[in-house]
Protein backbone atom coordinates (compact mmCIF):
# COMPACT_ATOMS: atom_id res chain seq x y z
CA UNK A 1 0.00 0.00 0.00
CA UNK A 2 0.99 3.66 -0.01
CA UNK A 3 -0.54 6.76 1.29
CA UNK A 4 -0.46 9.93 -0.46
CA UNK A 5 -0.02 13.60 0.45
CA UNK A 6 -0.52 16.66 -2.20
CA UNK A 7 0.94 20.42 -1.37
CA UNK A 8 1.72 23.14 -3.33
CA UNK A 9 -1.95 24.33 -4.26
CA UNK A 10 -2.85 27.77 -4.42
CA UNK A 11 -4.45 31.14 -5.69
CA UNK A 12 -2.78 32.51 -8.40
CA UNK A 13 -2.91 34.69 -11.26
CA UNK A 14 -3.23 33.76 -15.30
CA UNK A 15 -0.05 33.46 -16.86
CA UNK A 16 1.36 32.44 -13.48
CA UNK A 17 2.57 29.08 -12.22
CA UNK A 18 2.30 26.62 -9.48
CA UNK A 19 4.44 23.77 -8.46
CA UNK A 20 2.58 20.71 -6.97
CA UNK A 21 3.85 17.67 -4.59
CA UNK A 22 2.81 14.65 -4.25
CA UNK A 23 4.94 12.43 -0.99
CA UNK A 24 4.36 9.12 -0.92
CA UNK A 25 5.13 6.30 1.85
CA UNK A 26 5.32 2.87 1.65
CA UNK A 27 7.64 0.75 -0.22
CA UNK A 28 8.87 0.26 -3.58
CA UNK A 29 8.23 3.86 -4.88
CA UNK A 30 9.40 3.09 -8.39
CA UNK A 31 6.97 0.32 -9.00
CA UNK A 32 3.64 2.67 -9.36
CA UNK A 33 3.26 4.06 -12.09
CA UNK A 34 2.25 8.09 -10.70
CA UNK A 35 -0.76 10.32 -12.04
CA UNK A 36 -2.39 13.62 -11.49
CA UNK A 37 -6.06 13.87 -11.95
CA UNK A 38 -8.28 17.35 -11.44
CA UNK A 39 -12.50 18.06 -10.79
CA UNK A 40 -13.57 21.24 -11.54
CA UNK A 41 -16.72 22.37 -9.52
CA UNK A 42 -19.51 20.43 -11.25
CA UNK A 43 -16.79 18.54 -13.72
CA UNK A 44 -16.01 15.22 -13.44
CA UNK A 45 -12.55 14.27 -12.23
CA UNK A 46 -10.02 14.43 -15.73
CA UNK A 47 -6.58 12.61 -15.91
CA UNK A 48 -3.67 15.76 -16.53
CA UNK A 49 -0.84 13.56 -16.34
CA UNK A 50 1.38 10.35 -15.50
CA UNK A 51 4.62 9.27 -15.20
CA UNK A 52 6.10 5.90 -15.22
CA UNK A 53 7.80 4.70 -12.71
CA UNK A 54 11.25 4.85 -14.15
CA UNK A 55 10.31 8.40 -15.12
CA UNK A 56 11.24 7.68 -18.43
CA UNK A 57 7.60 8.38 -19.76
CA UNK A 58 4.97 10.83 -19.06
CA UNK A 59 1.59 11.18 -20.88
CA UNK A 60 -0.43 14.77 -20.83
CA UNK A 61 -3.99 15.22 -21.14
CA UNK A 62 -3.70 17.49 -24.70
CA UNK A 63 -5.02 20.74 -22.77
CA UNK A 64 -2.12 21.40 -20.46
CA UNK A 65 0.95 19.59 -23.29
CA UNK A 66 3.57 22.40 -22.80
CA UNK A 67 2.67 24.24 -20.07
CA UNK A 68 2.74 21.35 -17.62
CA UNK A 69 5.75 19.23 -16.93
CA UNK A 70 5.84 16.14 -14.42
CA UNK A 71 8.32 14.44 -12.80
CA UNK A 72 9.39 12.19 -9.68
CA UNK A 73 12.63 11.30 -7.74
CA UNK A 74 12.08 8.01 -6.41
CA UNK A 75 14.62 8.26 -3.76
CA UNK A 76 12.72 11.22 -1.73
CA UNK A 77 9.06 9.33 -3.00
CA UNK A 78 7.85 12.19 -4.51
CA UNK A 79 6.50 13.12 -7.90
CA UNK A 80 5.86 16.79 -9.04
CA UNK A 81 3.99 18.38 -11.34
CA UNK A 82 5.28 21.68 -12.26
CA UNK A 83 2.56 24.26 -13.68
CA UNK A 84 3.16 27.14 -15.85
CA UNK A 85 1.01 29.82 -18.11
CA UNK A 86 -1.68 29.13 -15.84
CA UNK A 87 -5.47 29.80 -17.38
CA UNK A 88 -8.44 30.04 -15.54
CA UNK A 89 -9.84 26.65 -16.99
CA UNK A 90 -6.99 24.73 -15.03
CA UNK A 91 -9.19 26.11 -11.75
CA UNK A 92 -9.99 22.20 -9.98
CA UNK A 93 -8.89 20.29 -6.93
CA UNK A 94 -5.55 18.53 -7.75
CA UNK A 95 -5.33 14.88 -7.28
CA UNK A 96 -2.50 12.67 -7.12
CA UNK A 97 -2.36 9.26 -7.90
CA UNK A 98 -0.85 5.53 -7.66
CA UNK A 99 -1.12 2.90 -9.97
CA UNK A 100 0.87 -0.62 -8.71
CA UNK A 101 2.60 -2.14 -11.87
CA UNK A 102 -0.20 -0.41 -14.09
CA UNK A 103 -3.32 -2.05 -12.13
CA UNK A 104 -5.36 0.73 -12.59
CA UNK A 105 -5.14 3.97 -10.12
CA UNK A 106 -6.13 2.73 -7.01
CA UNK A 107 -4.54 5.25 -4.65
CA UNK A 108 -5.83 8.43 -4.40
CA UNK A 109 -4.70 11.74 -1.94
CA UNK A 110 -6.55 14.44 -0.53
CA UNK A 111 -6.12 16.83 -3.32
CA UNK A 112 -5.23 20.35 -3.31
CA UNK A 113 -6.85 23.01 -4.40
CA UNK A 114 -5.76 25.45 -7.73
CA UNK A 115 -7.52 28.61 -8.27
CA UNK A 116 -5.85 30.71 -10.90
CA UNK A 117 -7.81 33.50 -11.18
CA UNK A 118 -7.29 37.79 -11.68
């Protein structure tokens, strides 16, 4: 198992950027395969972005391709997911996300919320 913690959220304005966290605990970091998801108020929850567990590939929801950029270091257990040219649409709670040798994301934070907003 592993447990999850998100940081980094805030308010900020367009054109701005954000740097989330995402700790994990447990053991053998490098075998989940890591994720960000978002909801937007009255959305349902969207994948953003993953990251293998190598870190050798990362996948981007087409909307955020070039403006986001994830990444992990697997020997602090943390992924990030670094935000920039923030637009209003990427307003949502954050989630972050495990997936155990690609079994399907069943590890899920708190989330953190994003407001980007003038």
């Amino acid at each position: 198992q592993v447990q999850l913690v998100e940081s980094g959220g805030g308010l900020v304005q367009p054109g701005e950027s954000l740097r989330l966290s995402c700790a994990a605990s447990g053991r053998s970091f490098s075998n989940y395969r890591m994720g960000w998801f978002r909801q937007a108020p009255g959305k349902e929850r969207e994948f953003v972005a993953s990251i293998s567990g190598s870190g050798g590939d990362t996948s981007y929801v087409d909307s955020v391709k070039g403006r986001f950029t994830l990444s992990r270091d697997n020997a602090k257990n943390t992924v990030c997911l670094q935000m920039d040219s923030l637009k209003p649409e990427d307003t949502a709670v954050y989630y972050c996300a495990a997936s155990f040798l690609n079994h399907g994301y069943k590890y899920w934070g708190q989330g953190t919320q994003v407001t980007v907003s003038s």
